[in-house]
Protein backbone atom coordinates (compact mmCIF):
# COMPACT_ATOMS: atom_id res chain seq x y z
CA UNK A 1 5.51 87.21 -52.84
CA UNK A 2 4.24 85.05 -50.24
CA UNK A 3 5.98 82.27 -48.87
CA UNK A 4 2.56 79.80 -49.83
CA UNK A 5 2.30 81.33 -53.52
CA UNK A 6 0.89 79.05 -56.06
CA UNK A 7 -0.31 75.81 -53.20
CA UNK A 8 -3.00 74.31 -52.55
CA UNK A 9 -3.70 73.32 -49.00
CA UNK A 10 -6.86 71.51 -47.22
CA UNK A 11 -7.46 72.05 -43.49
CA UNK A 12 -9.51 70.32 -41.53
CA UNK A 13 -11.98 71.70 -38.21
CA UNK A 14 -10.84 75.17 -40.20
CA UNK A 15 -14.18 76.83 -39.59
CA UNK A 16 -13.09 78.64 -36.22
CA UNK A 17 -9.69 78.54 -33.94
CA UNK A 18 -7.23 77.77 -35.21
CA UNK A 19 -7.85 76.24 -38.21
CA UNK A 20 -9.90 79.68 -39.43
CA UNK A 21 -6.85 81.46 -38.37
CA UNK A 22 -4.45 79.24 -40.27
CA UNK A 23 -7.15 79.53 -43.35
CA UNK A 24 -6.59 83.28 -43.26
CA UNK A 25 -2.52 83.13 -42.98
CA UNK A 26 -2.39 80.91 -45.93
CA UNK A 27 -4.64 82.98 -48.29
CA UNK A 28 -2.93 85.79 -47.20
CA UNK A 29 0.76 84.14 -47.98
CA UNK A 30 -1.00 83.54 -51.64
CA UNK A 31 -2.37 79.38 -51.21
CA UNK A 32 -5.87 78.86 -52.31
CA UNK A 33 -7.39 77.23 -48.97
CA UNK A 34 -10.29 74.35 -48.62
CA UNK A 35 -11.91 75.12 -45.66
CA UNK A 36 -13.36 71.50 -44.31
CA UNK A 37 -15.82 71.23 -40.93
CA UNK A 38 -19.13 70.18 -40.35
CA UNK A 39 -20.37 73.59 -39.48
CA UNK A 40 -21.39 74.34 -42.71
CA UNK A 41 -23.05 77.86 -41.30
CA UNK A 42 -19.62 79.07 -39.84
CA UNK A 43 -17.60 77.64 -42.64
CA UNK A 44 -19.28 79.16 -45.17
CA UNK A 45 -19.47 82.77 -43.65
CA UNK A 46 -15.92 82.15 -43.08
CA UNK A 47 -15.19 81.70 -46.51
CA UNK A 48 -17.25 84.42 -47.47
CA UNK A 49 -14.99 86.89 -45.76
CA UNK A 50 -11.67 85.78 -46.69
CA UNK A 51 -12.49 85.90 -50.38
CA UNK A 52 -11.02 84.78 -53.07
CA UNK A 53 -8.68 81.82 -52.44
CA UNK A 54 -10.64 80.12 -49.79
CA UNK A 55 -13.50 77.12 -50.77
CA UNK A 56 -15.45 75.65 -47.64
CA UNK A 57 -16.64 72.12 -48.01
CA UNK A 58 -18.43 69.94 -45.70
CA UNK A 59 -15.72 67.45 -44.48
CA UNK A 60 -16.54 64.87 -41.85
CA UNK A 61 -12.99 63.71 -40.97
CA UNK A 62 -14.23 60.58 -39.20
CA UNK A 63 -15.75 59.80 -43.12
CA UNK A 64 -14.01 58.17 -45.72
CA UNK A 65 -16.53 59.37 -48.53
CA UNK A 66 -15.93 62.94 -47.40
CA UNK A 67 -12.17 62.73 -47.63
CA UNK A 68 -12.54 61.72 -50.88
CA UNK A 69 -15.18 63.48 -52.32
CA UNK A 70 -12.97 66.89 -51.09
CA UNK A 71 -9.39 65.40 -51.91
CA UNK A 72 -11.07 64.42 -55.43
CA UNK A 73 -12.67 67.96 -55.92
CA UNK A 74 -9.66 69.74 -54.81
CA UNK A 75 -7.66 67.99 -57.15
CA UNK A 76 -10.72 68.60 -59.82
CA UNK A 77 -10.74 72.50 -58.97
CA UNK A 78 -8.27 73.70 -57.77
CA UNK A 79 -5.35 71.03 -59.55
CA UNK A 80 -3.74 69.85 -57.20
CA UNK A 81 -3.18 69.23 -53.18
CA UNK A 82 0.06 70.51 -51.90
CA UNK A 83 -0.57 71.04 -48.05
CA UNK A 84 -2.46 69.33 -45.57
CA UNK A 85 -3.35 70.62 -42.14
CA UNK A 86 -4.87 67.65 -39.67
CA UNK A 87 -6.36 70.49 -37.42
CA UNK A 88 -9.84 69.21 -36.50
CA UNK A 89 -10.14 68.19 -32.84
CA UNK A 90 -12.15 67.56 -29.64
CA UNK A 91 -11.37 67.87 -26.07
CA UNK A 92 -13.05 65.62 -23.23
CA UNK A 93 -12.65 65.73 -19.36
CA UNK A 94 -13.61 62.84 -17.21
CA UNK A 95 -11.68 61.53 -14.62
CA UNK A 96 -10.28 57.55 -16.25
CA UNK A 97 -12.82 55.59 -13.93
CA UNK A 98 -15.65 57.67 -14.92
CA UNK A 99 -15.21 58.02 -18.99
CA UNK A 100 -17.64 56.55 -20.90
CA UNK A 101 -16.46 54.14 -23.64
CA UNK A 102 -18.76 56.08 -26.00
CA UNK A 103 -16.89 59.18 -25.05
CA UNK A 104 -13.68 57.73 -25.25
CA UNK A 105 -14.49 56.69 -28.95
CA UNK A 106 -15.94 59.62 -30.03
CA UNK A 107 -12.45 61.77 -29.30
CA UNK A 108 -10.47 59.02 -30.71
CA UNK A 109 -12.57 58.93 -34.02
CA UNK A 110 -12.37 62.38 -34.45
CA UNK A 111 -8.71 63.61 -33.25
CA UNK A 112 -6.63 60.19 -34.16
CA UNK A 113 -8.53 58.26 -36.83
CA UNK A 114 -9.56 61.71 -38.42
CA UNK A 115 -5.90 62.37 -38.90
CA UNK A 116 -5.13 59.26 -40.38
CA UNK A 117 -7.60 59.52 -42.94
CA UNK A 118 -6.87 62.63 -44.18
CA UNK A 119 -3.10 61.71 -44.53
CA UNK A 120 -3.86 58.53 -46.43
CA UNK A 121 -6.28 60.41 -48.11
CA UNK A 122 -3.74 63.25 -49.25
CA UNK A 123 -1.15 60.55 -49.94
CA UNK A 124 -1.78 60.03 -53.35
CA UNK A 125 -2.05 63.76 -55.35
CA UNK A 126 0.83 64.75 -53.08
CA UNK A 127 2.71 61.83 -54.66
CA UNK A 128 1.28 62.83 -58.47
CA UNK A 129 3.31 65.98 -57.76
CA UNK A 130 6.15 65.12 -56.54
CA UNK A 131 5.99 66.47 -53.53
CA UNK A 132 3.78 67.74 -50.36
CA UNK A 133 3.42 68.77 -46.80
CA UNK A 134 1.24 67.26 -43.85
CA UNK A 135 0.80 69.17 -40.54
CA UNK A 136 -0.62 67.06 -38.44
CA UNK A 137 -1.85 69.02 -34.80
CA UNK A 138 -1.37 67.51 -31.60
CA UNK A 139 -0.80 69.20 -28.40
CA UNK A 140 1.48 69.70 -25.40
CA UNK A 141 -0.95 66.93 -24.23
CA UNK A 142 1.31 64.62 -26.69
CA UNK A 143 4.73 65.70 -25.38
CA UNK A 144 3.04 65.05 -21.66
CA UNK A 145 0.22 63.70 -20.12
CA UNK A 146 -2.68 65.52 -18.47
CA UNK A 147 -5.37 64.23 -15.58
CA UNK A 148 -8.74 63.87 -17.14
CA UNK A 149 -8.09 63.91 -20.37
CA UNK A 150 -7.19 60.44 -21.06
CA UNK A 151 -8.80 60.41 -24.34
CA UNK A 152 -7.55 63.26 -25.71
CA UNK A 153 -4.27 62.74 -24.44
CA UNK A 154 -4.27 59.18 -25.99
CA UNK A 155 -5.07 60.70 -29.66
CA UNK A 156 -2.34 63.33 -29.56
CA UNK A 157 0.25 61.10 -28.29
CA UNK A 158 -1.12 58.85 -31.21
CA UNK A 159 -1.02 62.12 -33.74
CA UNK A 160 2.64 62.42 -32.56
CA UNK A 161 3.30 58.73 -33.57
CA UNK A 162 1.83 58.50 -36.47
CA UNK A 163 3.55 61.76 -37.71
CA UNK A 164 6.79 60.27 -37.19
CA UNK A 165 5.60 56.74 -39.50
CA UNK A 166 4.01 59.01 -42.18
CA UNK A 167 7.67 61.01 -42.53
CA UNK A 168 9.57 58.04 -42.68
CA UNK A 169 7.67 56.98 -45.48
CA UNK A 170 6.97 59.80 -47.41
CA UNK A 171 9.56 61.58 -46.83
CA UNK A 172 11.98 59.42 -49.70
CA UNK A 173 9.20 60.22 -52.02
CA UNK A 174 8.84 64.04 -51.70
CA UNK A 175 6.22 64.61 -48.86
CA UNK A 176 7.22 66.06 -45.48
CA UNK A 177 5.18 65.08 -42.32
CA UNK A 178 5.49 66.98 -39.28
CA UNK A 179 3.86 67.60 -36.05
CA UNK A 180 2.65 71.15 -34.05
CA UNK A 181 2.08 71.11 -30.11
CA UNK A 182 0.45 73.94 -29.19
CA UNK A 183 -0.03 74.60 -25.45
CA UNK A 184 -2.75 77.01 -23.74
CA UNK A 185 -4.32 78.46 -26.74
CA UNK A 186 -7.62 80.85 -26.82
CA UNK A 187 -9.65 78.91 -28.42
CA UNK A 188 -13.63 77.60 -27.78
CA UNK A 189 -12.60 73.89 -27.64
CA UNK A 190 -11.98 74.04 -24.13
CA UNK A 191 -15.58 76.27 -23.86
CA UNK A 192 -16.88 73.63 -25.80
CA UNK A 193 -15.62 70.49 -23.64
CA UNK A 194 -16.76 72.51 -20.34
CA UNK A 195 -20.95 72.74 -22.03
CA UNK A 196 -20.35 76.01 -23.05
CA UNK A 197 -19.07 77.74 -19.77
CA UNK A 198 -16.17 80.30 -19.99
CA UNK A 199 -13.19 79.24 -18.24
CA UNK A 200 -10.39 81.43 -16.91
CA UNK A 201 -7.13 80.56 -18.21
CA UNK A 202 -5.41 83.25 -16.49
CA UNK A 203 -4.18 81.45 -12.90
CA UNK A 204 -2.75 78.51 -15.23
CA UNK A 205 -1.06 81.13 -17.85
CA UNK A 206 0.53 82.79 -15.32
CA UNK A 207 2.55 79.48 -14.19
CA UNK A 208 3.82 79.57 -18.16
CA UNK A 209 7.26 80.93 -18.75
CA UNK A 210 5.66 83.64 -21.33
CA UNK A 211 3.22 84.32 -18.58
CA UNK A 212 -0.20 84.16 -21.21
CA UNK A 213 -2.16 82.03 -23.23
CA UNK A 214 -1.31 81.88 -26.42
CA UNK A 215 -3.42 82.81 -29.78
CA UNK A 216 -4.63 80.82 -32.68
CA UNK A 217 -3.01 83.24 -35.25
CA UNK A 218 0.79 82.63 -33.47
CA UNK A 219 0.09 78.84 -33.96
CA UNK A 220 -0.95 79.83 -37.26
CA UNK A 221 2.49 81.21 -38.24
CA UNK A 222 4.21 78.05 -37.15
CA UNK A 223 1.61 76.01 -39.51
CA UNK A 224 2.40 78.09 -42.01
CA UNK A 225 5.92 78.20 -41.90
CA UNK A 226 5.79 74.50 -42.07
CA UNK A 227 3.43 74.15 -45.14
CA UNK A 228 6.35 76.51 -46.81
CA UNK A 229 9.52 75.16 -48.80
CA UNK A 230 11.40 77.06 -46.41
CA UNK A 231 10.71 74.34 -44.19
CA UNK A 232 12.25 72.02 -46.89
CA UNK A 233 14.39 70.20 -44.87
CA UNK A 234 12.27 69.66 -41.89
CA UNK A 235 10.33 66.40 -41.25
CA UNK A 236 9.37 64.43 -38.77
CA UNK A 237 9.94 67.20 -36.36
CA UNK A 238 7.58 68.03 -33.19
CA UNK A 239 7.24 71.69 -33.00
CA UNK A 240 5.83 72.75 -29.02
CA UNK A 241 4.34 76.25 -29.29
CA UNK A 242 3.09 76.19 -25.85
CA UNK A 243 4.58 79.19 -24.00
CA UNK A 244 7.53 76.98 -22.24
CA UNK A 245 4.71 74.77 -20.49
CA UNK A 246 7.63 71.78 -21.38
CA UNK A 247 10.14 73.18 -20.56
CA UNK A 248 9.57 72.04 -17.15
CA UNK A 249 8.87 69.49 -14.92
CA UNK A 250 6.48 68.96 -12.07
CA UNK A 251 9.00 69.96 -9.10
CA UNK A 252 8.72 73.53 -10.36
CA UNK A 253 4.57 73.27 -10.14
């Protein structure tokens, strides 16, 4: 038995990082997974090799005719939507005097207004049965703040705020709503937000109290743990899986 048997869960940017790794947990704790990214390619091979149990479909999370066209087909195949993972995300550096507004936008579309979609867009089949869980991603980067990334750090503080709303008023209705923080994670975002160059976490992961960067399958766990009923009384709640980078303050830099 595994601890998703029988859901059905949606999560978003899933086609590599952490969302793939999440999309492989949950199949393999027995939920039947929709995969949704733009990168229909990826996606689609990714599906491929999990197998049964996991459906990719294109989802624009800045779109509100993609959120419903896969909430509605969801519901149409599968039966139902149990679990919600908010897990698509960009990253940005520019210094605050030197960020475009464009640029600005563009992170806040996709990280913050992408997340609110998708729980408004969830709200409603979750309700239908009775019950439901929402895990929205942030980052350590909304538990602190971080130079040049004023952007992103806006949307996960935003993520953080909005998670608490959503619980509040879902929560009397069946539907938990909570938030992850993951730290220094191998991932490609931060490849991705440097044009492709490899960047060398090691002098920063050394300064953690674990002493490494973390991976996408231990945030995984956490997601998955919170998508489970044996998370049934938590809601609300701000999980930091970040290696101890909070547990500190800048004197000890």
């Amino acid at each position: 038995m595994g601890e998703l048997d029988g859901k059905v869960a949606i999560i978003t940017g899933a086609a590599r990082g952490q969302g793939a790794a999440a999309a492989r947990l949950f199949v393999k704790n027995g939920a039947r997974v929709v995969i949704g990214d733009v990168l229909d390619e990826v996606g689609e091979a990714l599906a491929a090799e999990i197998g049964e149990g996991a459906y990719y479909r294109h989802l624009d999370v800045t779109s509100e005719d993609d959120w419903a066209a896969v909430v509605a087909e969801a519901v149409e195949l599968l039966g139902k939507v149990d679990v919600l993972v908010n897990n698509a995300g960009v990253l940005h550096f520019s210094a605050l005097e030197d960020t475009p507004l464009a640029d600005y936008l563009r992170v806040i579309n996709i990280n913050q207004v992408g997340t609110f979609l998708g729980m408004r867009a969830v709200t409603k089949p979750m309700l239908a049965n009775g019950a439901g869980s929402i895990v929205n991603i942030s980052s350590v980067e909304g538990l602190a703040g971080m130079p040049y990334l004023v952007a992103y750090t806006a949307t996960k503080f935003a993520i953080r705020g909005m998670t608490k709303v959503a619980a509040l008023e879902l929560g009397p209705r069946g539907i938990r709503v909570n938030s992850v923080h993951p730290g220094m994670i191998n991932t490609d975002m931060v490849r991705d937000a440097m044009g492709g160059h490899e960047v060398d976490m090691t002098p920063a992961a050394k300064r953690l109290a674990l002493r490494r960067a973390g991976e996408s399958s231990e945030i995984a766990e956490v997601v998955s743990f919170l998508a489970s009923d044996r998370a049934s009384y938590v809601t609300g709640a701000e999980i930091a899986a970040d290696g101890g980078s909070t547990a500190t303050h800048a004197l000890l830099q």
